[in-house]
C-alpha atoms as a PDB file:
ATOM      1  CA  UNK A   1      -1.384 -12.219  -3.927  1.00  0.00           C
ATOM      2  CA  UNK A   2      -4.283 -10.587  -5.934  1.00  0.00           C
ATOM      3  CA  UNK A   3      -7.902 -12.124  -5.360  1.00  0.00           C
ATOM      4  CA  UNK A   4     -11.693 -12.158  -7.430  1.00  0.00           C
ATOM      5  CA  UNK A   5     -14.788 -12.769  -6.357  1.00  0.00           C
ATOM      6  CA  UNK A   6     -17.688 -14.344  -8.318  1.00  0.00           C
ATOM      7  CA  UNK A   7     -20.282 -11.371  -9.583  1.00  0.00           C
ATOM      8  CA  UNK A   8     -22.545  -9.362  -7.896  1.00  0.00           C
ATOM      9  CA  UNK A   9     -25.720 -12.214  -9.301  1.00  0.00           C
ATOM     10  CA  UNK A  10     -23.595 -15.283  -7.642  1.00  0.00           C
ATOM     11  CA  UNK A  11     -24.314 -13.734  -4.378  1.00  0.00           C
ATOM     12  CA  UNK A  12     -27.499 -11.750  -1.835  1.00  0.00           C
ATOM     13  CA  UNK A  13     -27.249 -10.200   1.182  1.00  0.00           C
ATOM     14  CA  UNK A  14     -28.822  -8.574   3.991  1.00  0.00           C
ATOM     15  CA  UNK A  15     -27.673  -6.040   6.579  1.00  0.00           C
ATOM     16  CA  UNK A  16     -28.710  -7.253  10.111  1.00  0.00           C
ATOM     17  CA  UNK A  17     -27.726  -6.342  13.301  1.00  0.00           C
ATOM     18  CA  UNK A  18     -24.639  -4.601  12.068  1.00  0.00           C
ATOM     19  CA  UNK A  19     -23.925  -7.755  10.155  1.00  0.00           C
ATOM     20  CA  UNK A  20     -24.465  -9.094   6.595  1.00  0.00           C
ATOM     21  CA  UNK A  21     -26.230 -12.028   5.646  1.00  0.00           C
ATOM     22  CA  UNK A  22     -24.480 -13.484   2.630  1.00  0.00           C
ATOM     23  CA  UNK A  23     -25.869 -16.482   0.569  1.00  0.00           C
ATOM     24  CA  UNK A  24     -23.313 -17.316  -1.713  1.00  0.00           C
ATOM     25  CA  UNK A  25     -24.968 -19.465  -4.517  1.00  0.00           C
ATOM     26  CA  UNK A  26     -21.936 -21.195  -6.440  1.00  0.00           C
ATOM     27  CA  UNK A  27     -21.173 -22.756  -2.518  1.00  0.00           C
ATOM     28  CA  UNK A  28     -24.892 -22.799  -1.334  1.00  0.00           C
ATOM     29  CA  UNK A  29     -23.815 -21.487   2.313  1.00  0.00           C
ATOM     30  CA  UNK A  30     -24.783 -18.606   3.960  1.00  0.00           C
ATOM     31  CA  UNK A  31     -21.967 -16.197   5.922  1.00  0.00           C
ATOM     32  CA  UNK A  32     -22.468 -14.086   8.769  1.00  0.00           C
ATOM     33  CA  UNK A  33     -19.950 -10.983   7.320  1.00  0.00           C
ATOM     34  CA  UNK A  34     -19.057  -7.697   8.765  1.00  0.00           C
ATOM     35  CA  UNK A  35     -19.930  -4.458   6.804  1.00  0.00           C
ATOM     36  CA  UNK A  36     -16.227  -4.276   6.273  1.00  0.00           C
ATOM     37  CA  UNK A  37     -15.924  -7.872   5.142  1.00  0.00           C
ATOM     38  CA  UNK A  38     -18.825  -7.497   2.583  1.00  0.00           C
ATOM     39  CA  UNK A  39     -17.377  -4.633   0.992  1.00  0.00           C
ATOM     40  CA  UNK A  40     -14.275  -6.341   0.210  1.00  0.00           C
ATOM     41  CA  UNK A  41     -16.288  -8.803  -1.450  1.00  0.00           C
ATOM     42  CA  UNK A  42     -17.837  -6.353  -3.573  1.00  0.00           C
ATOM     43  CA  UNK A  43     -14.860  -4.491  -4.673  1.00  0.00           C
ATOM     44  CA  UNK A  44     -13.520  -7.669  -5.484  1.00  0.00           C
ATOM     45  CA  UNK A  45     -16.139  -8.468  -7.988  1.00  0.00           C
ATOM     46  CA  UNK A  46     -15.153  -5.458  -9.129  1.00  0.00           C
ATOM     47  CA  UNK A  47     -12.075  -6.930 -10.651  1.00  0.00           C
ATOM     48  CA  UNK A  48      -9.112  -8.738  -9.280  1.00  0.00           C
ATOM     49  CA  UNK A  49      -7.079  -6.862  -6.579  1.00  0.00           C
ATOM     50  CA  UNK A  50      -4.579  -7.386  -3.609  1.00  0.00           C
ATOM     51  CA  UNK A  51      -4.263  -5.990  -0.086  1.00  0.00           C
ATOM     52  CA  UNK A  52      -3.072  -2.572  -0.972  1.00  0.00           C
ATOM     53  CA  UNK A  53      -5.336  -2.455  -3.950  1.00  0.00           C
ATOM     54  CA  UNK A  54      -8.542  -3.276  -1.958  1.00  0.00           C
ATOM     55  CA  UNK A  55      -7.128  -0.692   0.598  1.00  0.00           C
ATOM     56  CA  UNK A  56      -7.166   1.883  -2.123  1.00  0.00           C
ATOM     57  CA  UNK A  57     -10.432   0.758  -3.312  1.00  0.00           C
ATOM     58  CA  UNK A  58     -12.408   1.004   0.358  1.00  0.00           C
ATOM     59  CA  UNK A  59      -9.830   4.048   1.796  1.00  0.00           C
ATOM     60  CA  UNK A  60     -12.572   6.208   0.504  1.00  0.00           C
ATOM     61  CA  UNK A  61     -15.922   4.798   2.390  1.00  0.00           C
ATOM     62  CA  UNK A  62     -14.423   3.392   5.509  1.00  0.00           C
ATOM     63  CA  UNK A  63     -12.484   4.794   8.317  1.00  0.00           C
ATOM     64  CA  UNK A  64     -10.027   1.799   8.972  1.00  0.00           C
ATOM     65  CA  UNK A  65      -8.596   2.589  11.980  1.00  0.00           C
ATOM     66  CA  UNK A  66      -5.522   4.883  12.774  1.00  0.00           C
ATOM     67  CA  UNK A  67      -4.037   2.030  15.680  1.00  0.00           C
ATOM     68  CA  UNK A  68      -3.562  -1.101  13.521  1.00  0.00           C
ATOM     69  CA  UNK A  69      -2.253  -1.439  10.316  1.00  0.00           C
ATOM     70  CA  UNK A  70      -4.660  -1.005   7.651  1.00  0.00           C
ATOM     71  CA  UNK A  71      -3.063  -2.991   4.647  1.00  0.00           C
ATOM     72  CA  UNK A  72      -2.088  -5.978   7.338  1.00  0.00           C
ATOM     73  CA  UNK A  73      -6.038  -5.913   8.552  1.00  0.00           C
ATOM     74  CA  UNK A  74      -7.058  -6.013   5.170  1.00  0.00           C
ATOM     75  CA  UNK A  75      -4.319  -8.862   4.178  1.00  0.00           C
ATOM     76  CA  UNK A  76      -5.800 -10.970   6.711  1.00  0.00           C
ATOM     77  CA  UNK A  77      -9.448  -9.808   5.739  1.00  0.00           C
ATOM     78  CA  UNK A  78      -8.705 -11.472   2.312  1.00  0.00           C
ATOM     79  CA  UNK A  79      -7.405 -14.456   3.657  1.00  0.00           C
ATOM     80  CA  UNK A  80     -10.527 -15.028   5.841  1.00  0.00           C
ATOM     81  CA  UNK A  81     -12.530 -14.680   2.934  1.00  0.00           C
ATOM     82  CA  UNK A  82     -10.308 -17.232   0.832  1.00  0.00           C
ATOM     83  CA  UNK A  83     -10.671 -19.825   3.341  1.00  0.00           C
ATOM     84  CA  UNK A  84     -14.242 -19.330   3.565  1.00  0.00           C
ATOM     85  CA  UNK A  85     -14.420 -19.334  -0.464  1.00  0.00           C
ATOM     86  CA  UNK A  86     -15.937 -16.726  -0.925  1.00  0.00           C
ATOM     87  CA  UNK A  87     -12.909 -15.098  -3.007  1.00  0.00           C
ATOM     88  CA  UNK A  88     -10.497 -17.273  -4.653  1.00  0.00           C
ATOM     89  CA  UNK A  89      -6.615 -16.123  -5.740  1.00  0.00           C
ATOM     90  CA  UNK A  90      -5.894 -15.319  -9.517  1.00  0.00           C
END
């Protein structure tokens, strides 16, 4: 399944505690993310993508972990983020 999220001006956030603050404005609710989480986001703005193409996307900045799966923690990343709505499925 490929996702999209709304554009960079739909949302604002703040790093905190090793968190981000998101205020998503098209929902009007605020999300406590992880850095990790909040990236996906972004490259998802960046045009419509699924697991292993958001893998690609963040392989380069983020060190994902050599115990789990990678493409299964970002699968279930993206369907976090759907069920929040902060991405939706195209």
């Amino acid at each position: 399944m490929r996702y999209l999220a709304d554009p960079p001006a739909a949302r604002r956030g703040v790093s905190r505690d090793g968190f981000v603050i998101l205020y998503h404005r098209p929902s009007g609710q605020t999300h406590l993310l992880t850095p990790l989480a909040a990236a996906l986001v972004e490259a998802l703005a960046a045009g419509p993508a699924d697991a292993g193409e958001a893998l690609a996307r963040l392989a380069a900045a983020y060190d994902l972990g050599d115990g789990d799966d990678p493409g299964a923690v970002i699968a279930a990343r993206l369907d976090e983020l759907a069920a929040a709505g902060l991405i939706r499925p195209v």
